[in-house]
Protein backbone atom coordinates (compact mmCIF):
# COMPACT_ATOMS: atom_id res chain seq x y z
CA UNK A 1 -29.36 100.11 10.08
CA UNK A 2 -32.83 102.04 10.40
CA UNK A 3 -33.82 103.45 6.92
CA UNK A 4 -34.42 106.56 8.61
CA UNK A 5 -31.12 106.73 10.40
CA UNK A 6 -29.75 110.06 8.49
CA UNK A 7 -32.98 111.87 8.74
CA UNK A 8 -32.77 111.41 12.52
CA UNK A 9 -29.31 112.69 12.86
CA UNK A 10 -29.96 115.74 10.56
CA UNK A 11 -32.99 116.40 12.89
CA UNK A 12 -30.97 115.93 15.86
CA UNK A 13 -28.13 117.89 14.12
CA UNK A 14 -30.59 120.92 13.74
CA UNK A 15 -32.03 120.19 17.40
CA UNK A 16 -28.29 120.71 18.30
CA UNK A 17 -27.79 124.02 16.28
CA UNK A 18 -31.06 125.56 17.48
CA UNK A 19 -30.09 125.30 21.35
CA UNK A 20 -26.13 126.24 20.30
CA UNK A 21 -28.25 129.75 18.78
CA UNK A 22 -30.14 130.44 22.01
CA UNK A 23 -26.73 129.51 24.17
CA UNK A 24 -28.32 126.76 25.45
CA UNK A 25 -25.26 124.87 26.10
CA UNK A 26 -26.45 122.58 28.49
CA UNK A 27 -29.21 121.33 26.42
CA UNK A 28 -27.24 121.24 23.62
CA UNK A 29 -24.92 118.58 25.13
CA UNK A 30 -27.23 116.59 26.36
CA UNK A 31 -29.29 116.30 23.15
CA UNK A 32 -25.43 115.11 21.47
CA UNK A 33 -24.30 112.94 24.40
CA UNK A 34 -28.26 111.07 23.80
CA UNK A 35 -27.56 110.56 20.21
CA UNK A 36 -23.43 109.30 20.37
CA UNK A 37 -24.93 106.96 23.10
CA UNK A 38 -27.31 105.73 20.37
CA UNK A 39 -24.53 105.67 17.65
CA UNK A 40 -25.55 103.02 15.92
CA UNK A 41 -28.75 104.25 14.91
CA UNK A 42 -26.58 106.82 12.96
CA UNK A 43 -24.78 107.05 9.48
CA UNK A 44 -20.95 107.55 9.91
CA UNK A 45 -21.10 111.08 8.13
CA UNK A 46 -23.72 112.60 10.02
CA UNK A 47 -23.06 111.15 13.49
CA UNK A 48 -19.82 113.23 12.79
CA UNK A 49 -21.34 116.39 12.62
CA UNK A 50 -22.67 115.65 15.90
CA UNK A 51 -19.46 114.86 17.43
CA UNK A 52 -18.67 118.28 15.95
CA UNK A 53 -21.19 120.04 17.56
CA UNK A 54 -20.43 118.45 20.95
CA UNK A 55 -16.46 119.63 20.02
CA UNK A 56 -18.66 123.13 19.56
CA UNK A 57 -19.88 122.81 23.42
CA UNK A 58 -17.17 122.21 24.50
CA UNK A 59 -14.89 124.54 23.12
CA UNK A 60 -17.53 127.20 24.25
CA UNK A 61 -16.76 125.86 27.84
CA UNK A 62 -13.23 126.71 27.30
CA UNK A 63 -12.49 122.70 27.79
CA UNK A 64 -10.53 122.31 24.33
CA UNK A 65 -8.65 118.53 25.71
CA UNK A 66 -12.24 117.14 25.11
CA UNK A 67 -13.04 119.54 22.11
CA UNK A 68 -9.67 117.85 20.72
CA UNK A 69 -11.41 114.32 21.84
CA UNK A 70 -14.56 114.87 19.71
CA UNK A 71 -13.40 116.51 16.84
CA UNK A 72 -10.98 113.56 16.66
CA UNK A 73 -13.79 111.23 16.60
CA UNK A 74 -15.61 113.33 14.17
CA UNK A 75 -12.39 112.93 11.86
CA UNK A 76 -12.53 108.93 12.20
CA UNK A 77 -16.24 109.05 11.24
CA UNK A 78 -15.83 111.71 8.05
CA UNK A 79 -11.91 112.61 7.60
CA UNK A 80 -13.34 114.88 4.62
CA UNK A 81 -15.34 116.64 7.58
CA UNK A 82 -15.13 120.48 6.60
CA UNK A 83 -17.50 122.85 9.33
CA UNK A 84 -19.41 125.40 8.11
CA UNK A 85 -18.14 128.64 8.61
CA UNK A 86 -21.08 130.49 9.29
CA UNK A 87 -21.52 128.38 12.67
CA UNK A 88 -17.97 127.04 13.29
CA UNK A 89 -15.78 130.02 14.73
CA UNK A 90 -12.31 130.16 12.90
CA UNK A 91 -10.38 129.31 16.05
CA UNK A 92 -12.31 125.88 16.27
CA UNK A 93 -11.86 124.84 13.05
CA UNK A 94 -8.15 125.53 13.05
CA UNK A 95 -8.16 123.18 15.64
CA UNK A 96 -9.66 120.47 13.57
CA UNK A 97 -7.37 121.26 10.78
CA UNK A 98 -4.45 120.69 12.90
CA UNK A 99 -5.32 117.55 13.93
CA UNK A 100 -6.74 116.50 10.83
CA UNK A 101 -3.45 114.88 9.83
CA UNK A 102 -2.71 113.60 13.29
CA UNK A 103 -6.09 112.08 13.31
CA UNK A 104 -4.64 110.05 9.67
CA UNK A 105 -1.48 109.06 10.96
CA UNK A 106 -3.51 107.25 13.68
CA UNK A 107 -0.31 107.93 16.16
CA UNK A 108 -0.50 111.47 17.38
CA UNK A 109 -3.92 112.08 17.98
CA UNK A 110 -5.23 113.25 20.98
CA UNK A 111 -5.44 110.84 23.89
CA UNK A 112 -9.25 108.81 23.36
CA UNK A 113 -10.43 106.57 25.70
CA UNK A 114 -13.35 105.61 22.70
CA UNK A 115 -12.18 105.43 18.69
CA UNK A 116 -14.76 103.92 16.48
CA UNK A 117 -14.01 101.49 13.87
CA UNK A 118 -16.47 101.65 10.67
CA UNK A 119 -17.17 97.42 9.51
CA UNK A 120 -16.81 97.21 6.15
CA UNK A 121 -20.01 95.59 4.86
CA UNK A 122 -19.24 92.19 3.71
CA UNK A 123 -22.53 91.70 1.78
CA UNK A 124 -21.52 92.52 -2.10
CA UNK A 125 -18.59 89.85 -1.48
CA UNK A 126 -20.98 87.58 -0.27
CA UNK A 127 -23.24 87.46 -3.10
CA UNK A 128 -20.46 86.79 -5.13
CA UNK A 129 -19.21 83.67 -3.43
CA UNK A 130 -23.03 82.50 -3.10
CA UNK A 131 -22.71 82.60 -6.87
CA UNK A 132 -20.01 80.65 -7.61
CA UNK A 133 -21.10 78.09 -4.77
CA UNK A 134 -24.42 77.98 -2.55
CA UNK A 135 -23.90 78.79 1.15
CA UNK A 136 -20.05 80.12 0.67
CA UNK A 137 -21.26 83.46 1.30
CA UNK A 138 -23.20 82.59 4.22
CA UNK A 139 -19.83 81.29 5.71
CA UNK A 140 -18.31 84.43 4.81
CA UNK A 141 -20.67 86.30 6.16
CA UNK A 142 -20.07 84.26 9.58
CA UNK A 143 -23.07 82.44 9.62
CA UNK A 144 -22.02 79.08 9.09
CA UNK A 145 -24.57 77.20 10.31
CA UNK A 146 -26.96 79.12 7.43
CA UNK A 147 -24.12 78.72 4.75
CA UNK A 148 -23.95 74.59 5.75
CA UNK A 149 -27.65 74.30 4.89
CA UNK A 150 -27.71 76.16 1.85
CA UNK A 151 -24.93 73.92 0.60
CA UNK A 152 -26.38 70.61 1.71
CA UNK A 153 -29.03 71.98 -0.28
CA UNK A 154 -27.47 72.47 -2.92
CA UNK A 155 -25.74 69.43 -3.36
CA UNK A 156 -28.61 67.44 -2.64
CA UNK A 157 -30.49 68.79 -5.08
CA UNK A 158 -27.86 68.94 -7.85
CA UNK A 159 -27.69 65.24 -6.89
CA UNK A 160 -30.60 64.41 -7.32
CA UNK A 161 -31.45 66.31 -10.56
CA UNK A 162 -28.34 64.30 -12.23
CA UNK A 163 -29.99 61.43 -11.05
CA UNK A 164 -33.28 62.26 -12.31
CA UNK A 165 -31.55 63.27 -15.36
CA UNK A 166 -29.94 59.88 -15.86
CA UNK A 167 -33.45 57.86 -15.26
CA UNK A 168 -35.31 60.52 -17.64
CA UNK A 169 -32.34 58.87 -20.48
CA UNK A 170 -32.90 55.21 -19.80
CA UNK A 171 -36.34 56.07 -20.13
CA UNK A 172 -36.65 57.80 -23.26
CA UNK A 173 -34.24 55.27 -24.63
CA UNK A 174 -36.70 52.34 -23.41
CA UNK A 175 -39.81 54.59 -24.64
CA UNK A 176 -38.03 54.95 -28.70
CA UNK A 177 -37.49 51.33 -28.30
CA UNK A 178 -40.75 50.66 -26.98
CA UNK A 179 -43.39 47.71 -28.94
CA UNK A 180 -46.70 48.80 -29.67
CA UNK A 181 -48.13 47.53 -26.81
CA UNK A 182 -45.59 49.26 -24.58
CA UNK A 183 -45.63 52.90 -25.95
CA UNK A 184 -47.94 54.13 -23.42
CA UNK A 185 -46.52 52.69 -20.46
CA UNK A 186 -43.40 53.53 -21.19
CA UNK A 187 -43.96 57.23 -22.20
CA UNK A 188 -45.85 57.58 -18.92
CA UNK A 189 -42.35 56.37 -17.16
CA UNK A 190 -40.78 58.78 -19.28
CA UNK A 191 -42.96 61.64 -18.40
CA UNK A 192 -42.50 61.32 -15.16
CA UNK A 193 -38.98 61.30 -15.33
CA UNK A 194 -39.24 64.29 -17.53
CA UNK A 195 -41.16 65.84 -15.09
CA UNK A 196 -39.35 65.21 -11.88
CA UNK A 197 -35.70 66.35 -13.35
CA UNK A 198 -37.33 69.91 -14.25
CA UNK A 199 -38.45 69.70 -10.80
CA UNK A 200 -35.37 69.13 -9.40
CA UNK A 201 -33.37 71.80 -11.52
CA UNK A 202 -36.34 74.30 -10.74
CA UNK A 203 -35.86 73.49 -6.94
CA UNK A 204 -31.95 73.86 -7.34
CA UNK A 205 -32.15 77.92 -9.52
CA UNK A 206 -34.27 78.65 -6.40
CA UNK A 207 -32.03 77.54 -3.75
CA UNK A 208 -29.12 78.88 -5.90
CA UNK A 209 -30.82 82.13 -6.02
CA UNK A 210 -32.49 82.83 -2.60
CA UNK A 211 -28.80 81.95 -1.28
CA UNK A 212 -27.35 84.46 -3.53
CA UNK A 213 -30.19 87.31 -2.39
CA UNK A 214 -29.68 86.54 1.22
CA UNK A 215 -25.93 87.16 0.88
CA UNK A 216 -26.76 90.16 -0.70
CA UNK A 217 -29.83 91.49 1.04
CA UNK A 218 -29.40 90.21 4.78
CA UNK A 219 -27.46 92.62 7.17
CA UNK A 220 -25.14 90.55 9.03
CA UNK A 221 -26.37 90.76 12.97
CA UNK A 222 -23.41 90.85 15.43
CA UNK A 223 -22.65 87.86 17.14
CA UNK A 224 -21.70 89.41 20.38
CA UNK A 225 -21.95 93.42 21.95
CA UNK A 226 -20.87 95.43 18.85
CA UNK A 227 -19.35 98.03 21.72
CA UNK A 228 -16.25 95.97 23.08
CA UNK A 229 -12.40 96.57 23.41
CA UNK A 230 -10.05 95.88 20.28
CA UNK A 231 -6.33 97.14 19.50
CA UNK A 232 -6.11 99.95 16.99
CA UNK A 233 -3.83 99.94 14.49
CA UNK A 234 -1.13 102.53 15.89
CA UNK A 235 -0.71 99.92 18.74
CA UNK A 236 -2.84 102.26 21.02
CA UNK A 237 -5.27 100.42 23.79
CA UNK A 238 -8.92 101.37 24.19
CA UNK A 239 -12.90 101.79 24.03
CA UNK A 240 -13.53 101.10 20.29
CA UNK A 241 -17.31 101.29 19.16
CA UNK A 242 -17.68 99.07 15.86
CA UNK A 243 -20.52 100.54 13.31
CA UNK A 244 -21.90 98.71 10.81
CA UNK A 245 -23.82 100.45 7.93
């Protein structure tokens, strides 16, 4: 999601409003058909306000069925959307209080051929399972193949600090029972031990805790066309656009 995502829509939003003032109706659709095309480029809330405005058009053109459509939409994006009055006439947004509730029932709403879907963000969940265990939120993110090498990782590095671990004690224990003429050798052994085992649990925090920041930090990047058909949850068939944020 761009980090400049809702300052484009409120620009385009205002774009919108401008040509609506001057009765510029063509322009004004085509500046809100350009930015729905580009949808995902959009925050949910705002991208409603342009499905709003493109209701607005429309209901201007005396074509309320596809005012209906986008207002609809608008509700799916925001369904707190409230239009302000000093732009929205009182007959259009009577209409989107009326089918404010139909839009929330999801089973009388107007006829769509396109219904977006808003993603949940899996990202907060995934940090959490990367904390309890190294590449689980990677999986649960749906990148397995990411999640398999943090956890291979992981365990080879916890592995081998126990290991180190265990030499670092049979090496102190030799170096405390060590003759004079052995001490040095033998506290060199130890050292190195000593030395490698920090290593090893240094190398394993940092695998620990990159794998918990990428679960957290990295957007998850659709697999396939994030436009594609799905079944809503009123049964209804159709077009459903799936946004991400």
């Amino acid at each position: 999601m761009p980090v400049l995502a809702q300052e484009n829509s409120l620009n385009r939003a205002a774009a919108i409003k401008r040509a609506l003032q001057r009765a510029e109706f063509q322009i004004a659709a085509d500046l809100a058909d350009s930015a729905i095309a580009r949808f995902r480029e959009y925050l949910p809330a705002p991208l409603a306000e342009i499905h709003a405005l493109r209701a607005l058009v429309y209901f201007e053109q005396n074509n309320i069925a596809r005012a209906e459509e986008h207002l609809a939409l608008a509700l799916q994006l925001d369904s707190n959307l409230a239009l302000d009055p000093v732009f929205f006439s009182p007959q259009i947004q009577k209409l989107l209080e009326e089918l404010r509730p139909r839009v929330a029932t999801l089973g009388s709403a107007p006829a769509r051929t396109v219904r977006y879907v808003i993603v949940a963000d899996p990202r907060l969940e995934a940090a959490w399972r990367s904390l309890l265990l190294p590449g689980w939120g990677q999986r649960f993110k749906g990148q397995k193949t990411k999640g398999r090498v943090f956890s291979i990782a992981a365990a080879a590095l916890a592995g081998a600090t126990v290991t180190g671990h265990l030499l670092r004690a049979r090496a102190e224990k030799n170096y405390l029972n060590a003759g004079d003429n052995e001490v040095k050798r033998r506290y060199n052994i130890f050292n190195r031990y000593h030395l490698l085992r920090n290593n090893l649990a240094l190398a394993l925090g940092l695998v620990w805790s990159v794998g918990i920041l990428d679960a957290l930090i990295i957007r998850v990047e659709p697999t396939s066309n994030p436009i594609g058909l799905a079944s809503p949850r009123d049964g209804a068939t159709g077009l459903c656009l799936r946004i991400s944020f």
